[in-house]
C-alpha atoms as a PDB file:
ATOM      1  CA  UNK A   1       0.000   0.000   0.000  1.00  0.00           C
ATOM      2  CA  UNK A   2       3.144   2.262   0.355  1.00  0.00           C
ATOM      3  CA  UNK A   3       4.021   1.382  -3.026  1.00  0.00           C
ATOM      4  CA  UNK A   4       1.283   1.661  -5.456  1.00  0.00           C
ATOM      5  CA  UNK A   5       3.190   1.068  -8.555  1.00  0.00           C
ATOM      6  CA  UNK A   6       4.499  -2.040  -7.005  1.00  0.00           C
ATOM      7  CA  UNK A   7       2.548  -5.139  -7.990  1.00  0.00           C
ATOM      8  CA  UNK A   8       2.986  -8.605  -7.100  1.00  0.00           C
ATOM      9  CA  UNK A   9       4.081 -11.022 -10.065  1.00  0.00           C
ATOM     10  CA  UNK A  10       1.466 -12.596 -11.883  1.00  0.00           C
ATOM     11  CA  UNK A  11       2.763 -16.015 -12.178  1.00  0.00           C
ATOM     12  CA  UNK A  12       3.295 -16.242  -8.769  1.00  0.00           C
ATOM     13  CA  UNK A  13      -0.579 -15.199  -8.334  1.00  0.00           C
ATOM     14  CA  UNK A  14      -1.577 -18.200 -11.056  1.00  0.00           C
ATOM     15  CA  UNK A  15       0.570 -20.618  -8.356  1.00  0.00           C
ATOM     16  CA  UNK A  16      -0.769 -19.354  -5.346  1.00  0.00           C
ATOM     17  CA  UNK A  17      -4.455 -19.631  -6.499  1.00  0.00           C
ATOM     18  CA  UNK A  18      -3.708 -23.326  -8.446  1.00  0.00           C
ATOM     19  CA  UNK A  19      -1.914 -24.202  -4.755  1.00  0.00           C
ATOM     20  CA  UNK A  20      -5.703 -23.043  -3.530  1.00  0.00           C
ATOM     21  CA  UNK A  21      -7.317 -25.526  -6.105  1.00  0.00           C
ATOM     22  CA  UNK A  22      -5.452 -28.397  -4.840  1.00  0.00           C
ATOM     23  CA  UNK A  23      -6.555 -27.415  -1.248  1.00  0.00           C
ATOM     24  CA  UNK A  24      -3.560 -26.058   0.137  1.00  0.00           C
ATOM     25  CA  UNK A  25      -1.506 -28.777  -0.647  1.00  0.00           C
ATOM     26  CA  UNK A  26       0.775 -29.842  -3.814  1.00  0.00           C
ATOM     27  CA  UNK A  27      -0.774 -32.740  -5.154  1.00  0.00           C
ATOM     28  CA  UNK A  28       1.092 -34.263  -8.030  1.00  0.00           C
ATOM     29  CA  UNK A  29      -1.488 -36.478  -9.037  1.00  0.00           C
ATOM     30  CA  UNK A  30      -4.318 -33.635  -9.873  1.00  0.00           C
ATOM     31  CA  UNK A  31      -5.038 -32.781 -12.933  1.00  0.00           C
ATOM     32  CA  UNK A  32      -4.436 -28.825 -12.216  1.00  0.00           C
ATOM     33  CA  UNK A  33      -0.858 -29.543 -11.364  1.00  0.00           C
ATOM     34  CA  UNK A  34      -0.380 -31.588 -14.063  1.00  0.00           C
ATOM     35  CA  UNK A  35      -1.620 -29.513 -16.788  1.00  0.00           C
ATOM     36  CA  UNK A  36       0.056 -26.621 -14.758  1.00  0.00           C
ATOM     37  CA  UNK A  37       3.370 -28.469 -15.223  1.00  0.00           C
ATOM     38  CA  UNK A  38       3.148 -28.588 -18.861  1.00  0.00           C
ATOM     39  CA  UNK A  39       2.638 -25.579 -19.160  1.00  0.00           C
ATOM     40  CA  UNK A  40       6.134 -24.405 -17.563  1.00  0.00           C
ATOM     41  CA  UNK A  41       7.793 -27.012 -19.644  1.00  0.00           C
ATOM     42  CA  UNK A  42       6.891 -25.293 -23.012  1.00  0.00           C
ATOM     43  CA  UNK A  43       8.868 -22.262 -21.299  1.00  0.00           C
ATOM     44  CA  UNK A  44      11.773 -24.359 -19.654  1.00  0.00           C
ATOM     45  CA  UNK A  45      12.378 -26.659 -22.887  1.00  0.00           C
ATOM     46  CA  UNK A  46      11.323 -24.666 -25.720  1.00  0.00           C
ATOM     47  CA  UNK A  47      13.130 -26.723 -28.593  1.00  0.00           C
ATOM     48  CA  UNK A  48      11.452 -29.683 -26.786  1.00  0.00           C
ATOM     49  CA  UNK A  49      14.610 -31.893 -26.779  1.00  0.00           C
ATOM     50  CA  UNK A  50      15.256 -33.960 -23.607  1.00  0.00           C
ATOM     51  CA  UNK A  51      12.865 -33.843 -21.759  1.00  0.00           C
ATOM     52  CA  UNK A  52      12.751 -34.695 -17.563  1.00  0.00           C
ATOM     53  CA  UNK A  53      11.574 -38.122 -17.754  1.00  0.00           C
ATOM     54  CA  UNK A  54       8.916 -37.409 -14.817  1.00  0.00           C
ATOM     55  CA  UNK A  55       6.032 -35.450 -17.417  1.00  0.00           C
ATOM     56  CA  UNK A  56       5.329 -38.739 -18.871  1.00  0.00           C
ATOM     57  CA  UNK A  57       3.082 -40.860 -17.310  1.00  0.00           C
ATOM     58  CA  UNK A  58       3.935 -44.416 -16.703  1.00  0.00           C
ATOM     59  CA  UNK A  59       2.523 -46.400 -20.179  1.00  0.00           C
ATOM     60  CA  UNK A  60       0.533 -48.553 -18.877  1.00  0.00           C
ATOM     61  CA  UNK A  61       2.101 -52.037 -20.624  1.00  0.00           C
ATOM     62  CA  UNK A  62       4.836 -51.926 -18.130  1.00  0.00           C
ATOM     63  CA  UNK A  63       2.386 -51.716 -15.036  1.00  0.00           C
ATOM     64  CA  UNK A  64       2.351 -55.237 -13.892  1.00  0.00           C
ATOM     65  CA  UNK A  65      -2.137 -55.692 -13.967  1.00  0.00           C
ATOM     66  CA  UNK A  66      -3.232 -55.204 -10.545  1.00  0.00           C
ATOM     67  CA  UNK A  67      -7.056 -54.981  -9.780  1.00  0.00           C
ATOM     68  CA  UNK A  68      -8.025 -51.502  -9.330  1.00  0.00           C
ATOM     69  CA  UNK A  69     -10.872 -49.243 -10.022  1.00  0.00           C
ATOM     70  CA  UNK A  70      -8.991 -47.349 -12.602  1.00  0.00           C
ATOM     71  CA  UNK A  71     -10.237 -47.013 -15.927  1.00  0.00           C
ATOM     72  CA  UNK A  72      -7.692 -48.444 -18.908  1.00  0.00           C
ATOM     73  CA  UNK A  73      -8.280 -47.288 -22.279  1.00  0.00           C
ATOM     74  CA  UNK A  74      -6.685 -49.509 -25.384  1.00  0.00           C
ATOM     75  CA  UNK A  75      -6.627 -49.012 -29.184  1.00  0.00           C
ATOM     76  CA  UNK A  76      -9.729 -50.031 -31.140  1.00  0.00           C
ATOM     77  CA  UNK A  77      -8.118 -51.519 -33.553  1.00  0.00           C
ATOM     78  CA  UNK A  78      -5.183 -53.439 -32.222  1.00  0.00           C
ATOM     79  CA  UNK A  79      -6.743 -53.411 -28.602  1.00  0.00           C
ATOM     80  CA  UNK A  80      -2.870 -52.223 -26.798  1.00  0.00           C
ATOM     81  CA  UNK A  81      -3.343 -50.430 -23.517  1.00  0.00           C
ATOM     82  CA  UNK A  82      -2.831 -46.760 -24.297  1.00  0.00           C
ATOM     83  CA  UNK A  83      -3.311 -44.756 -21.235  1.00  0.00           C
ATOM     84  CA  UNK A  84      -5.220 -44.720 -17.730  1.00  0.00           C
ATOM     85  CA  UNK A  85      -7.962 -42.645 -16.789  1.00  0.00           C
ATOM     86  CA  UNK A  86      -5.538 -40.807 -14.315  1.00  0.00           C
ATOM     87  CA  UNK A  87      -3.844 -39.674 -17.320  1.00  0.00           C
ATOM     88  CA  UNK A  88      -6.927 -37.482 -18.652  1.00  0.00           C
ATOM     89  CA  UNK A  89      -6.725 -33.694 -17.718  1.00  0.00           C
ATOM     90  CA  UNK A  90     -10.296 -32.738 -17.725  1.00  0.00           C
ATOM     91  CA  UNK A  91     -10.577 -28.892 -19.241  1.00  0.00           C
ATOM     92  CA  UNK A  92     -13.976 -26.483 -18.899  1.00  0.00           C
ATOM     93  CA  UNK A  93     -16.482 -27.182 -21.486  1.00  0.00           C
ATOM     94  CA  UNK A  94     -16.285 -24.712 -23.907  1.00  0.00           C
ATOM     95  CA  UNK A  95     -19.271 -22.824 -25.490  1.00  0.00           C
ATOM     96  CA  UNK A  96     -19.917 -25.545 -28.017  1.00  0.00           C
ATOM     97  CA  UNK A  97     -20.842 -24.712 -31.809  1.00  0.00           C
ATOM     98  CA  UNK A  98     -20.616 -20.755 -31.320  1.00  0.00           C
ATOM     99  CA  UNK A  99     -17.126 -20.968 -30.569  1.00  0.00           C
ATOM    100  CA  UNK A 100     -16.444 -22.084 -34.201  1.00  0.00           C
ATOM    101  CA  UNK A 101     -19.039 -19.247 -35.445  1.00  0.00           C
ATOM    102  CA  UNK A 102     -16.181 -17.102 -36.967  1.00  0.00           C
ATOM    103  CA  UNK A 103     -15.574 -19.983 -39.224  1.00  0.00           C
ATOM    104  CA  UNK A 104     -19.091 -20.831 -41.111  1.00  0.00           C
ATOM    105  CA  UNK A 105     -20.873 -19.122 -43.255  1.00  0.00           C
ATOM    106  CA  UNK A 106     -24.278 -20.101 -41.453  1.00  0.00           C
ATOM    107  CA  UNK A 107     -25.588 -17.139 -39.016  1.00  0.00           C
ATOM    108  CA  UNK A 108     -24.217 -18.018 -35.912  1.00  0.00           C
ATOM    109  CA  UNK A 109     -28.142 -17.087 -34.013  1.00  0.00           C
ATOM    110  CA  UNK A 110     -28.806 -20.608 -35.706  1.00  0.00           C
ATOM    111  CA  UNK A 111     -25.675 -22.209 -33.856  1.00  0.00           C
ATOM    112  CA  UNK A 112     -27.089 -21.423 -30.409  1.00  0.00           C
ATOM    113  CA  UNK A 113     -30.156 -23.198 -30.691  1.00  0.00           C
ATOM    114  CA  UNK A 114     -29.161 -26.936 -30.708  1.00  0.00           C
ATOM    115  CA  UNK A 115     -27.205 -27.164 -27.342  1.00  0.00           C
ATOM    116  CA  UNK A 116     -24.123 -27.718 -26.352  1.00  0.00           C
ATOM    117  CA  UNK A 117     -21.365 -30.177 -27.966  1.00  0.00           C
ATOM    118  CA  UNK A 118     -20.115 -32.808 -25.586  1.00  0.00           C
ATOM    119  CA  UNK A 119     -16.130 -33.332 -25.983  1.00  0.00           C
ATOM    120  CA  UNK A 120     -15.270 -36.021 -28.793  1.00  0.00           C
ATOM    121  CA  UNK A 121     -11.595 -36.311 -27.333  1.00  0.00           C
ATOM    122  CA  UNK A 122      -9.745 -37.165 -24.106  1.00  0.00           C
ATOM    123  CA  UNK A 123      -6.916 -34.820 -23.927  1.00  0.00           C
ATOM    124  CA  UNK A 124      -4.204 -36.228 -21.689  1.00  0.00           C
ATOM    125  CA  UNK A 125      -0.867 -35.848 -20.174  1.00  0.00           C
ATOM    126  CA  UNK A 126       2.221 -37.292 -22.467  1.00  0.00           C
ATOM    127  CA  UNK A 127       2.795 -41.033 -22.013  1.00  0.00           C
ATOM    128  CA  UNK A 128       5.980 -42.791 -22.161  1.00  0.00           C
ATOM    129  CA  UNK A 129       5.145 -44.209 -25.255  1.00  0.00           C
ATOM    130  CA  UNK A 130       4.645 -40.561 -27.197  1.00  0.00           C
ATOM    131  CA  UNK A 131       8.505 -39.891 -26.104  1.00  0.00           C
ATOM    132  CA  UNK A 132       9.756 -40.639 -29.402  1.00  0.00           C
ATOM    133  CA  UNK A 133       6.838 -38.762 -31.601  1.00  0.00           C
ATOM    134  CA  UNK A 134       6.807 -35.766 -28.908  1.00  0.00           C
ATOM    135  CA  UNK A 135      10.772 -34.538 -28.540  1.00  0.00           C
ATOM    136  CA  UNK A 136      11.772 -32.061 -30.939  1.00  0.00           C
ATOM    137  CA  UNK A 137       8.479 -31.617 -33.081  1.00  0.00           C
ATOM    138  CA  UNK A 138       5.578 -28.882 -31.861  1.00  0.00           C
ATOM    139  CA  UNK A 139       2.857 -30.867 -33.664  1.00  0.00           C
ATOM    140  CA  UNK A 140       1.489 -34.083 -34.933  1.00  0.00           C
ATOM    141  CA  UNK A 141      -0.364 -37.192 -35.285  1.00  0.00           C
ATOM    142  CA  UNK A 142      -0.710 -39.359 -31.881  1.00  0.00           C
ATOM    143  CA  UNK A 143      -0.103 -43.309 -33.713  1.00  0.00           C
ATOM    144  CA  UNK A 144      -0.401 -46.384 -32.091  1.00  0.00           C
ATOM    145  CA  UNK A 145       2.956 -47.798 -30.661  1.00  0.00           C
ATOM    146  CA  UNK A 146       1.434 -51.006 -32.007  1.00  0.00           C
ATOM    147  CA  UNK A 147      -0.757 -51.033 -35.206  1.00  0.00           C
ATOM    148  CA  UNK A 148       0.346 -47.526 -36.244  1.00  0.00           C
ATOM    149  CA  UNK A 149      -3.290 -46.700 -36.536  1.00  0.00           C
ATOM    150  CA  UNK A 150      -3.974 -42.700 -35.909  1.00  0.00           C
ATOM    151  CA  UNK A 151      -5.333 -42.271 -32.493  1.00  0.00           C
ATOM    152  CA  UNK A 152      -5.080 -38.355 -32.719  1.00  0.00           C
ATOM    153  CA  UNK A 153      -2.458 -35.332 -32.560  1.00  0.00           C
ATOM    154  CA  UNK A 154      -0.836 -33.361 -30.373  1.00  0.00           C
ATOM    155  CA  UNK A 155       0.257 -29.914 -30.094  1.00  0.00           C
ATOM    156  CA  UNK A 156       2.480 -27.241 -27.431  1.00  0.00           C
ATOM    157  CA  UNK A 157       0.526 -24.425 -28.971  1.00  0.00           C
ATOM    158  CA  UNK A 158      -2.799 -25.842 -28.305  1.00  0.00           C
ATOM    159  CA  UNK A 159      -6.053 -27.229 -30.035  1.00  0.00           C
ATOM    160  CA  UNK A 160      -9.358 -26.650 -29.483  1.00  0.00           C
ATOM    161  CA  UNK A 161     -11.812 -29.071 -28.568  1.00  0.00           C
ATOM    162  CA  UNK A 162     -14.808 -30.153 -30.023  1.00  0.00           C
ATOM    163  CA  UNK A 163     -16.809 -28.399 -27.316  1.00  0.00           C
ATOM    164  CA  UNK A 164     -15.005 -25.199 -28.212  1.00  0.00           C
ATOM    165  CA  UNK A 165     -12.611 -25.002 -25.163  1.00  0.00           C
ATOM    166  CA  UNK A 166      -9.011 -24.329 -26.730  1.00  0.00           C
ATOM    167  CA  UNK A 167      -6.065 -26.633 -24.718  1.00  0.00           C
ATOM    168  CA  UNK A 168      -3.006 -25.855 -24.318  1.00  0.00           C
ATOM    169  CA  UNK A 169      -0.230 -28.200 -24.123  1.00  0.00           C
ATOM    170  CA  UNK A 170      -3.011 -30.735 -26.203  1.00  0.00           C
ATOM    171  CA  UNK A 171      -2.784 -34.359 -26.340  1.00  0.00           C
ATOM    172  CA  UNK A 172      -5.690 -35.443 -28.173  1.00  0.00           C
ATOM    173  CA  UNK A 173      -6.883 -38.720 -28.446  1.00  0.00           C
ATOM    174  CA  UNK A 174     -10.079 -38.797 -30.197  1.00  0.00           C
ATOM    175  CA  UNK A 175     -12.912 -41.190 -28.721  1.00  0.00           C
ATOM    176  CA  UNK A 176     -14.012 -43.182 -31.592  1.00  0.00           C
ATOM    177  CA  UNK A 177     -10.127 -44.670 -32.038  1.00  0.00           C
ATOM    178  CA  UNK A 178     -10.083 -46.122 -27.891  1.00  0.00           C
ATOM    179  CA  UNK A 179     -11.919 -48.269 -25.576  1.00  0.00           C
ATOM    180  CA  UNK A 180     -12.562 -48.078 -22.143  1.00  0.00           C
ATOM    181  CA  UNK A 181     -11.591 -51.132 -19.905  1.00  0.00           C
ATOM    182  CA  UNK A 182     -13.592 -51.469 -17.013  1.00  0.00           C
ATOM    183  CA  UNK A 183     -12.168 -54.214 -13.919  1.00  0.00           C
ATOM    184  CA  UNK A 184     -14.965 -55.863 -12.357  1.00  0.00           C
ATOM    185  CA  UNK A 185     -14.978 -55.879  -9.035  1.00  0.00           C
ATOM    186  CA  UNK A 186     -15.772 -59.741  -8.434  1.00  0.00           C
ATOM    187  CA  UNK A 187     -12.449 -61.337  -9.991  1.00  0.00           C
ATOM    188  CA  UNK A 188     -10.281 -60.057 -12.833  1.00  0.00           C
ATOM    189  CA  UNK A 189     -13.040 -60.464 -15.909  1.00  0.00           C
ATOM    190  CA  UNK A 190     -12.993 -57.159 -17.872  1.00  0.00           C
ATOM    191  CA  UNK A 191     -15.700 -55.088 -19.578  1.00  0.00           C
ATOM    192  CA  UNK A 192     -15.515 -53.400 -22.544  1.00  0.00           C
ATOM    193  CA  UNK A 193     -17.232 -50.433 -22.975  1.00  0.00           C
ATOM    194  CA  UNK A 194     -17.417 -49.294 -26.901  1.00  0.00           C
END
């Protein structure tokens, strides 16, 4: 208050309200963090070569299969496990079809009136087995480590969403190209869910 012209640093605000988020607590595991750390990677590593070994998340091959509530999701076509539903960093539904107004001819009034566009992608923190596609490259196609099939792209600038809601680090993985594996909680059968 002595100072007026002094302000306190604004990325410093952005930590202290994400450290509110979490509850007062760092929690590695939440999806604020993690989306918070990729974000100060993009600054840290701009060329994107060699990377700390910690932002990917643990593919989920090498996990020895232990019965847990956790959601896996695998490749439609070749059925390899891809990623775990602790890897998806949920974002704010965006404002659906009028977000993409400024790019259709149609009157955007006309936009408004069918509702709102669920998400058609799971956007998700970098996996171990993305290393190779990810280092070096700002944008791409997201290919099976198996079949090679396109599962969707990534991107440091961003993408937006289907709901409108732009993402930034984005690791898309579009819906239609995964499964989600559901463990039963009476022995180790497994549901599909298509």
């Amino acid at each position: 208050s002595s100072r007026p012209r002094r302000r306190v640093n604004p990325g410093f605000q952005g930590q202290l309200k994400l450290y509110e988020a979490m509850g007062c607590a760092v929690d590695s595991s939440s999806a604020l963090y993690k989306r918070y750390r990729l974000e100060m990677l993009t600054e840290r590593y701009p060329e994107l070569q060699a990377l700390p070994r910690e932002v990917f998340a643990v593919d989920p091959t090498s996990i020895c299969q232990t019965p847990n509530a956790e959601v896996l999701y695998r490749c439609r076509k070749c059925r390899r496990a891809l990623f775990r539903s602790s890897s998806i960093l949920s974002h704010v539904e965006g404002s659906g079809p009028t977000a993409f107004a400024h790019k259709r001819v149609t009157d955007s009034a006309q936009l408004c009136g069918g509702g709102r566009e669920k998400c058609t992608s799971y956007f998700t923190e970098p996996v171990q087995w993305m290393e190779p596609a990810l280092l070096g490259v700002m944008e791409g196609q997201l290919l099976c480590p198996k079949c090679t099939s396109k599962l969707g792209s990534f991107s440091w600038r961003g993408e937006q969403c289907s709901c409108g809601r732009w993402v930034t680090p984005a690791f898309q993985i579009h819906k239609s190209r995964v499964d989600e594996v559901r463990t039963l909680p009476a022995g180790n059968f497994q549901a599909a869910k298509t």
